[in-house]
C-alpha atoms as a PDB file:
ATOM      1  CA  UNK A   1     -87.639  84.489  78.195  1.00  0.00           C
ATOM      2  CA  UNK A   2     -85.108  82.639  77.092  1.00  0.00           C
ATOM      3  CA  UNK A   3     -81.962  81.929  79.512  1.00  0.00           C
ATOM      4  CA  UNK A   4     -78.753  79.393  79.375  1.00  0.00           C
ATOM      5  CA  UNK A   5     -78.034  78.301  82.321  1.00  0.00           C
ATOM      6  CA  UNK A   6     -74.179  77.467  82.562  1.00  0.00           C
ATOM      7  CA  UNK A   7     -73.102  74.546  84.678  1.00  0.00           C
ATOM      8  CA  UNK A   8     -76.240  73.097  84.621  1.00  0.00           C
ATOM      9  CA  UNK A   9     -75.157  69.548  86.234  1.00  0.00           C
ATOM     10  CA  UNK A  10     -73.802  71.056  89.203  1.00  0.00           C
ATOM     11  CA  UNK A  11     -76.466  70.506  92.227  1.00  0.00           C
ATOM     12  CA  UNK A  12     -77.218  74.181  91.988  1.00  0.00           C
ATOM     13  CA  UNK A  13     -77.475  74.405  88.831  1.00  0.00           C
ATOM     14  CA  UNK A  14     -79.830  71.534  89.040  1.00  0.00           C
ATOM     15  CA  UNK A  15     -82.692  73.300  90.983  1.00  0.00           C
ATOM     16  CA  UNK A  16     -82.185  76.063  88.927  1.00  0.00           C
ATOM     17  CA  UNK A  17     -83.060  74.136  86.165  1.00  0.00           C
ATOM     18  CA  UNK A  18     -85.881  72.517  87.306  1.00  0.00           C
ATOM     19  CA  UNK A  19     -87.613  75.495  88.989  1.00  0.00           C
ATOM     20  CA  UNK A  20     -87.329  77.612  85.792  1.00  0.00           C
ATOM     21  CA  UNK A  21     -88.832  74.542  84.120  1.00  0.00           C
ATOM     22  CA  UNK A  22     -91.891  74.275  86.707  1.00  0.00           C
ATOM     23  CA  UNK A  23     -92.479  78.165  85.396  1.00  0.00           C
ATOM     24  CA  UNK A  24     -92.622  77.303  81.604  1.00  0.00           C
ATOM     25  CA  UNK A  25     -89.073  78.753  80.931  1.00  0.00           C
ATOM     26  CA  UNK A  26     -87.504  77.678  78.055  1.00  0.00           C
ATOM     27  CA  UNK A  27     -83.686  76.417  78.872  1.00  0.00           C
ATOM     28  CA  UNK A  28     -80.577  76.011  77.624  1.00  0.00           C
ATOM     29  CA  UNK A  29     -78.131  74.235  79.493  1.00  0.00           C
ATOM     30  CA  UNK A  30     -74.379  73.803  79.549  1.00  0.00           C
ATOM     31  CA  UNK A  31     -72.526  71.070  81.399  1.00  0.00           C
ATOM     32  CA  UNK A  32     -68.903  71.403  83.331  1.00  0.00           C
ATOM     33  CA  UNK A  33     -67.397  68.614  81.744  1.00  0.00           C
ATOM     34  CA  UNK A  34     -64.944  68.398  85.062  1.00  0.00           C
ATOM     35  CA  UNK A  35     -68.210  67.354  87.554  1.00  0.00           C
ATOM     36  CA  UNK A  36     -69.787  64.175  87.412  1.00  0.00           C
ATOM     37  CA  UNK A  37     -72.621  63.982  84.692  1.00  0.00           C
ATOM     38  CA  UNK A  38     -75.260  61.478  86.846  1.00  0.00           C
ATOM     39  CA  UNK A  39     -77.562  64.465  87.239  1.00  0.00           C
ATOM     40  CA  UNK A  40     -78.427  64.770  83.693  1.00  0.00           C
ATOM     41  CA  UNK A  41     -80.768  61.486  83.514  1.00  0.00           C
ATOM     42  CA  UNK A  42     -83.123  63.399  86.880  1.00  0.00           C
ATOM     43  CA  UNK A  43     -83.513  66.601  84.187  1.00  0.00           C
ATOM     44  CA  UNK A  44     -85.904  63.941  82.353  1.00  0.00           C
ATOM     45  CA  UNK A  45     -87.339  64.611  78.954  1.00  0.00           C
ATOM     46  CA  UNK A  46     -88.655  68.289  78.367  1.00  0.00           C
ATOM     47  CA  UNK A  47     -89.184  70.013  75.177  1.00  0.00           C
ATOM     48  CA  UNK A  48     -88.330  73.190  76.784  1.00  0.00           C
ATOM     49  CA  UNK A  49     -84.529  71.933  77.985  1.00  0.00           C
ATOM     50  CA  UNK A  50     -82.065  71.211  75.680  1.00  0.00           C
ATOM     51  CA  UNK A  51     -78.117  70.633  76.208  1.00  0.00           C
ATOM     52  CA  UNK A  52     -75.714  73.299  74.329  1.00  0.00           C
ATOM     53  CA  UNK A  53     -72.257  72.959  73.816  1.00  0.00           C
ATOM     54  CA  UNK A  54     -71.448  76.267  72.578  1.00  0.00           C
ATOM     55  CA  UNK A  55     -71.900  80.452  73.610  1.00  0.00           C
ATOM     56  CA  UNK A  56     -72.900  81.693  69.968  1.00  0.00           C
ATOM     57  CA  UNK A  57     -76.366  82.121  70.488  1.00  0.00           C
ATOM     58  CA  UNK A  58     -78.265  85.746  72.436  1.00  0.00           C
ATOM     59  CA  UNK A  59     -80.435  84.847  75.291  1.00  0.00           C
ATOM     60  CA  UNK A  60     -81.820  87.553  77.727  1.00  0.00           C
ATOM     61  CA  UNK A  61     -80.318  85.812  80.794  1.00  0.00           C
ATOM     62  CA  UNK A  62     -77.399  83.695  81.421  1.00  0.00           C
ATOM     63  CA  UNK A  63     -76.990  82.119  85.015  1.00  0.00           C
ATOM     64  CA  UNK A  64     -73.351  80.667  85.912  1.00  0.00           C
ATOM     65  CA  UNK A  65     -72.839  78.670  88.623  1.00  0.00           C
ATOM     66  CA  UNK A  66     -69.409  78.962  89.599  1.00  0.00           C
ATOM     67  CA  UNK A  67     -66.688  79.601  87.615  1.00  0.00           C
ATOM     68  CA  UNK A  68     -66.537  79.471  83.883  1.00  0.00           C
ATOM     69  CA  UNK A  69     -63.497  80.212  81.515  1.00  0.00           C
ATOM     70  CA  UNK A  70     -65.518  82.264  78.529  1.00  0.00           C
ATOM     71  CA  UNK A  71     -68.136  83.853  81.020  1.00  0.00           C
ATOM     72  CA  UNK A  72     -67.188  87.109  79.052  1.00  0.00           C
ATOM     73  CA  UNK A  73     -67.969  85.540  76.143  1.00  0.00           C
ATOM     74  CA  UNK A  74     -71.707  84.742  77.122  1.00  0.00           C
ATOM     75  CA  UNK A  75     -74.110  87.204  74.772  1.00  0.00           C
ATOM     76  CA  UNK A  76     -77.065  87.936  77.271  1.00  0.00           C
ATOM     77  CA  UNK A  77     -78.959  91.037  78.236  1.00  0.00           C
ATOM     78  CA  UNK A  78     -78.410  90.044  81.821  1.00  0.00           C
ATOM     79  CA  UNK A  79     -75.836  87.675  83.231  1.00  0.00           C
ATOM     80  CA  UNK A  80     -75.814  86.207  86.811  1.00  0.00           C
ATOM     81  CA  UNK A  81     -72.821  84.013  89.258  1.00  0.00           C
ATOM     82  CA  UNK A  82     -73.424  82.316  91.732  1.00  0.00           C
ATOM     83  CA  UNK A  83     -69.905  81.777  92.554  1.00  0.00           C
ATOM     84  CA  UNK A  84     -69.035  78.424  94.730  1.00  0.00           C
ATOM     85  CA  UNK A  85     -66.045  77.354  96.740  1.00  0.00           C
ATOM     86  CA  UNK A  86     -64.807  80.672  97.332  1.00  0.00           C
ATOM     87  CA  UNK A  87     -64.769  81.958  93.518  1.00  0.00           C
ATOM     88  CA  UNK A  88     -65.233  85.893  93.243  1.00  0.00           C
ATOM     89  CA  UNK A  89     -66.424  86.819  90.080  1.00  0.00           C
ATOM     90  CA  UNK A  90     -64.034  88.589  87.287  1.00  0.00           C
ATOM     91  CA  UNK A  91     -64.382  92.312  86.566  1.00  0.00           C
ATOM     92  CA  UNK A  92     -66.995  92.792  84.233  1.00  0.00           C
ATOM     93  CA  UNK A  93     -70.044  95.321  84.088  1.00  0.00           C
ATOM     94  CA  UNK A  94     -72.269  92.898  82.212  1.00  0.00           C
ATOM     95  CA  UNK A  95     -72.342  90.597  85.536  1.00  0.00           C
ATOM     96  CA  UNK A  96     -74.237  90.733  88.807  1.00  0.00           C
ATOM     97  CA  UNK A  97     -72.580  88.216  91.048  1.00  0.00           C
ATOM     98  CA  UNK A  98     -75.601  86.695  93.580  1.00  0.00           C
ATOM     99  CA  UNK A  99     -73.352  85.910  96.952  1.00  0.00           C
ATOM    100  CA  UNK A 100     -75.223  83.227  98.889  1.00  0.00           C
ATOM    101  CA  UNK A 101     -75.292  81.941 102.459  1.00  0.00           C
ATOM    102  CA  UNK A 102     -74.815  78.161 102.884  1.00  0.00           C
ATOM    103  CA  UNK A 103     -77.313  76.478 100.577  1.00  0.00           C
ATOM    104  CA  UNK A 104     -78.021  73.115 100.962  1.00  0.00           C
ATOM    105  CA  UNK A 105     -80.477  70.598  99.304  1.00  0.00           C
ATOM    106  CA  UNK A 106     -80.754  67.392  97.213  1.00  0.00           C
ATOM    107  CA  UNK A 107     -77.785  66.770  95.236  1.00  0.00           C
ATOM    108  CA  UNK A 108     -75.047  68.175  97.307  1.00  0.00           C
ATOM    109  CA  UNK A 109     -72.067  66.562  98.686  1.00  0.00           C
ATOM    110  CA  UNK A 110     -73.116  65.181 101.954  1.00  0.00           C
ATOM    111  CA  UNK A 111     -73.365  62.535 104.302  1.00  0.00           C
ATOM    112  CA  UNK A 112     -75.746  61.333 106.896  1.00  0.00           C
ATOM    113  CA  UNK A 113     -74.719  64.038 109.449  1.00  0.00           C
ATOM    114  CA  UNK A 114     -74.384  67.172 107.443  1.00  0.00           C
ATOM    115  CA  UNK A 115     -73.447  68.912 104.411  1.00  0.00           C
ATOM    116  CA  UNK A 116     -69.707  69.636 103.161  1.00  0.00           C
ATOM    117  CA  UNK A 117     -69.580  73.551 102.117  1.00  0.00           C
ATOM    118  CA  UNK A 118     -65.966  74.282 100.481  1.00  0.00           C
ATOM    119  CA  UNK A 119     -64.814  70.845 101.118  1.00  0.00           C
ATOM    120  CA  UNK A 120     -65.591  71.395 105.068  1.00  0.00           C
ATOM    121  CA  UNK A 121     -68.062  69.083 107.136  1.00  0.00           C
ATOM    122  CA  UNK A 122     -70.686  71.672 108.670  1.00  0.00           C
ATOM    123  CA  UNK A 123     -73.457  69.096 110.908  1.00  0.00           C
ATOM    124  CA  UNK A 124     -76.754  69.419 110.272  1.00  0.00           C
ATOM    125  CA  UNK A 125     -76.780  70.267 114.751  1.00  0.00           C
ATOM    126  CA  UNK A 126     -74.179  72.547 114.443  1.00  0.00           C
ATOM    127  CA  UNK A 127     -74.946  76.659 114.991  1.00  0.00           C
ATOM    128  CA  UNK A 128     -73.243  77.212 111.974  1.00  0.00           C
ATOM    129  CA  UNK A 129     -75.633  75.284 110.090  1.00  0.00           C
ATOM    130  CA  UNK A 130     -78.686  76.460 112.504  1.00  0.00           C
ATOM    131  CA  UNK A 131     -77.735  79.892 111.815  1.00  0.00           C
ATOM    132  CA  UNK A 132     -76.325  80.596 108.174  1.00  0.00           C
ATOM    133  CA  UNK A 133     -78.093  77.783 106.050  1.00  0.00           C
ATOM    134  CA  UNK A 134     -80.392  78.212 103.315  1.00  0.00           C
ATOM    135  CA  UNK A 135     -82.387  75.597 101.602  1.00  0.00           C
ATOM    136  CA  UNK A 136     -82.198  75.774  97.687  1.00  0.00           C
ATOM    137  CA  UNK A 137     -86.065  75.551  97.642  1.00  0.00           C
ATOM    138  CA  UNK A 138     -86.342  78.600  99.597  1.00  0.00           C
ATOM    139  CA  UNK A 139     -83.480  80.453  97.279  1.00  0.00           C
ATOM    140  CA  UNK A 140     -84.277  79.488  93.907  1.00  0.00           C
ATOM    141  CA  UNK A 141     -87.943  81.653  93.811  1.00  0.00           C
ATOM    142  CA  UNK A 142     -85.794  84.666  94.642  1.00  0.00           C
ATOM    143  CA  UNK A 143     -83.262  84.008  91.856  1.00  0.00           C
ATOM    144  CA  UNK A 144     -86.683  84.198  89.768  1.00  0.00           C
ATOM    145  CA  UNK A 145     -87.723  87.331  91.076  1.00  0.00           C
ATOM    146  CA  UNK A 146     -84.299  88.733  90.610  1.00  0.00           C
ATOM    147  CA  UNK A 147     -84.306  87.244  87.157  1.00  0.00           C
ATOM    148  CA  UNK A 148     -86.855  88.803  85.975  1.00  0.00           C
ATOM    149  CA  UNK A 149     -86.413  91.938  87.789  1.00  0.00           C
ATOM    150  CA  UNK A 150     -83.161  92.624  87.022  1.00  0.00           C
ATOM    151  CA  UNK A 151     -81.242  95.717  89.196  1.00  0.00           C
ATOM    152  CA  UNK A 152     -78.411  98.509  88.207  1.00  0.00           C
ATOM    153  CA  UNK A 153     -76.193  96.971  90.826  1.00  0.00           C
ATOM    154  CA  UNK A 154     -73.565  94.397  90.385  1.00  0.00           C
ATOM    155  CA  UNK A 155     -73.180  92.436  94.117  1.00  0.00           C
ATOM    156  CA  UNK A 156     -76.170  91.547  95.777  1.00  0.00           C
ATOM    157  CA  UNK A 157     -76.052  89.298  99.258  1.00  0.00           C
ATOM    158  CA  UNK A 158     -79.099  87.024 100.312  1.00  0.00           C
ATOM    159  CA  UNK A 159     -78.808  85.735 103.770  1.00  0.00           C
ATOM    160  CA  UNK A 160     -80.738  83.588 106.029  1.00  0.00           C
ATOM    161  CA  UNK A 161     -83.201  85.066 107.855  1.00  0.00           C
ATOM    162  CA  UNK A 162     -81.655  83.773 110.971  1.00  0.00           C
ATOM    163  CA  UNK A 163     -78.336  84.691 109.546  1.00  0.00           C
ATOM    164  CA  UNK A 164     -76.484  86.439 112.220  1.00  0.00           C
ATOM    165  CA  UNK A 165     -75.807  90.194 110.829  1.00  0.00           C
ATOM    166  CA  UNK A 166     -74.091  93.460 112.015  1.00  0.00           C
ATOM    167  CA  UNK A 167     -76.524  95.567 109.767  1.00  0.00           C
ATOM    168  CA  UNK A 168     -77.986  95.323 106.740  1.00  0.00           C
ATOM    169  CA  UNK A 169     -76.483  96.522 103.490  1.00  0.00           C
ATOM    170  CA  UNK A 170     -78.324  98.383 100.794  1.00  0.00           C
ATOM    171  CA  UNK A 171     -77.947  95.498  98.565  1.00  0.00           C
ATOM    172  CA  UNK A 172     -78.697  92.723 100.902  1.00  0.00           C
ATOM    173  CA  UNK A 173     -81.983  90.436 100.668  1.00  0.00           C
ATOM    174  CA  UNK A 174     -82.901  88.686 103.468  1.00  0.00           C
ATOM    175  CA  UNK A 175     -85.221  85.546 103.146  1.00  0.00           C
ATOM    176  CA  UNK A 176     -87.564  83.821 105.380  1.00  0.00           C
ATOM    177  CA  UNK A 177     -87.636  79.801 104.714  1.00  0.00           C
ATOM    178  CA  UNK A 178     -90.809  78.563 103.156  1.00  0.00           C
ATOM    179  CA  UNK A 179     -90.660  75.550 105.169  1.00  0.00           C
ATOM    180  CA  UNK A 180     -89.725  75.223 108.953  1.00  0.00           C
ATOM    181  CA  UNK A 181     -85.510  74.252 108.039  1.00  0.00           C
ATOM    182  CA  UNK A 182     -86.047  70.891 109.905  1.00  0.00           C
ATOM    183  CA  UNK A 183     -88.853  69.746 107.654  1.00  0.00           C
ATOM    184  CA  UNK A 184     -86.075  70.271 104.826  1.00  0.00           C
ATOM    185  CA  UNK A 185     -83.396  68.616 106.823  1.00  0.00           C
ATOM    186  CA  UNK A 186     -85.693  65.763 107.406  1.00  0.00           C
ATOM    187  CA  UNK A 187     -86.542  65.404 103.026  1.00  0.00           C
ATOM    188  CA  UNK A 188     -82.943  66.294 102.616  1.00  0.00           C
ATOM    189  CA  UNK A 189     -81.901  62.681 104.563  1.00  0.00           C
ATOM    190  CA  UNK A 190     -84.740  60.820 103.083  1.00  0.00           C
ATOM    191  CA  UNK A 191     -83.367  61.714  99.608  1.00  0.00           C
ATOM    192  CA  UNK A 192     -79.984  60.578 100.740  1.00  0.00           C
ATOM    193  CA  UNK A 193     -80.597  57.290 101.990  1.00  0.00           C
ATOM    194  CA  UNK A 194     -82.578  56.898  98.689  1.00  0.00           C
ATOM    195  CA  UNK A 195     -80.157  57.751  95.943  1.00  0.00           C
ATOM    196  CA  UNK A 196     -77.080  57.582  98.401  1.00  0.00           C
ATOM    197  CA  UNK A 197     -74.980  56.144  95.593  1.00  0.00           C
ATOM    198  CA  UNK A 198     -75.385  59.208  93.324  1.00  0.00           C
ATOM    199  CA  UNK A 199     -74.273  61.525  96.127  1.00  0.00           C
ATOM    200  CA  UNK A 200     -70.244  62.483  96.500  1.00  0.00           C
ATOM    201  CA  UNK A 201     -69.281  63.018  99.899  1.00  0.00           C
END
């Protein structure tokens, strides 16, 4: 399968990357020239990842992350958002917009007591967090599945498992972490105090 993977140097788009890679995927990527570019020397080298600057070429899936001004423009059987700081996706047919709960993971903007989630501070002891976050290693084998199962429908909601919920909705996917959330919490910090200077809090 071949997929393009748009914003690939945002953090999402960075675990996207890699776990399509760990599944023999072959990859396109395109940057956002507006975020910082440090993330591009962790892809490593990888004959099946190379850097695009353009949307001429077909692929059979195209993941966005966030917003994008030519998303239209994209030539994919199946095109994917994951929209980010609020960003709804435009109206078009060809697009299933993925609507997340909090993810967090390496990468992100953060600091040694939690995570910043549309430019707010949520604490890694907070309910909030407790409740409605998601690590990216638990989300990104779903986006697989979904990938390469695509649906008719055009919105689809993941939540936590211990996401607090009225009821379910018939396009809702609900997923259990892999890991007990403070083990990730616990590599998430170790990874910070690490690379802490590539980190934007």
């Amino acid at each position: 399968m071949s997929i393009l993977v748009v914003n690939c140097n945002h953090w999402i788009g960075f675990h996207i990357v890699n776990t399509l890679l760990e599944h023999d995927f072959n990859i396109d990527g395109m940057i956002n020239p507006n975020l910082q570019d440090d993330l591009l020397m962790f892809f490593g080298r990888n004959s099946d990842f190379q850097m695009v600057n353009d949307e001429k070429r077909e692929y059979e899936t195209c993941i966005i992350i966030g917003d994008h001004p030519k998303a239209q423009d994209f030539k994919a059987g199946n095109k994917w958002l994951l929209p980010i700081n609020g960003i709804q996706k435009k109206e078009q047919t060809d697009l299933t917009t993925i609507h997340t709960p909090i993810l967090f993971g390496e990468w992100m903007p953060m600091n040694e007591n939690g995570i910043y989630h549309h430019n707010k501070l949520i604490t890694f002891d907070s309910e909030e967090f407790k409740n409605n976050a998601l690590s990216i290693h638990s989300f990104t084998p779903v986006l697989l599945q979904l990938i390469q199962n695509p649906s008719e429908t055009h919105e689809l909601y993941v939540h936590s498992r211990h996401e607090k919920r009225k009821s379910p909705g018939k396009n809702a996917i609900y997923i259990r972490e892999s890991e007990p959330k403070e083990k990730y919490v616990a590599d998430l910090k170790k990874h910070y105090k690490r690379y802490k200077k590539f980190y934007y809090s």
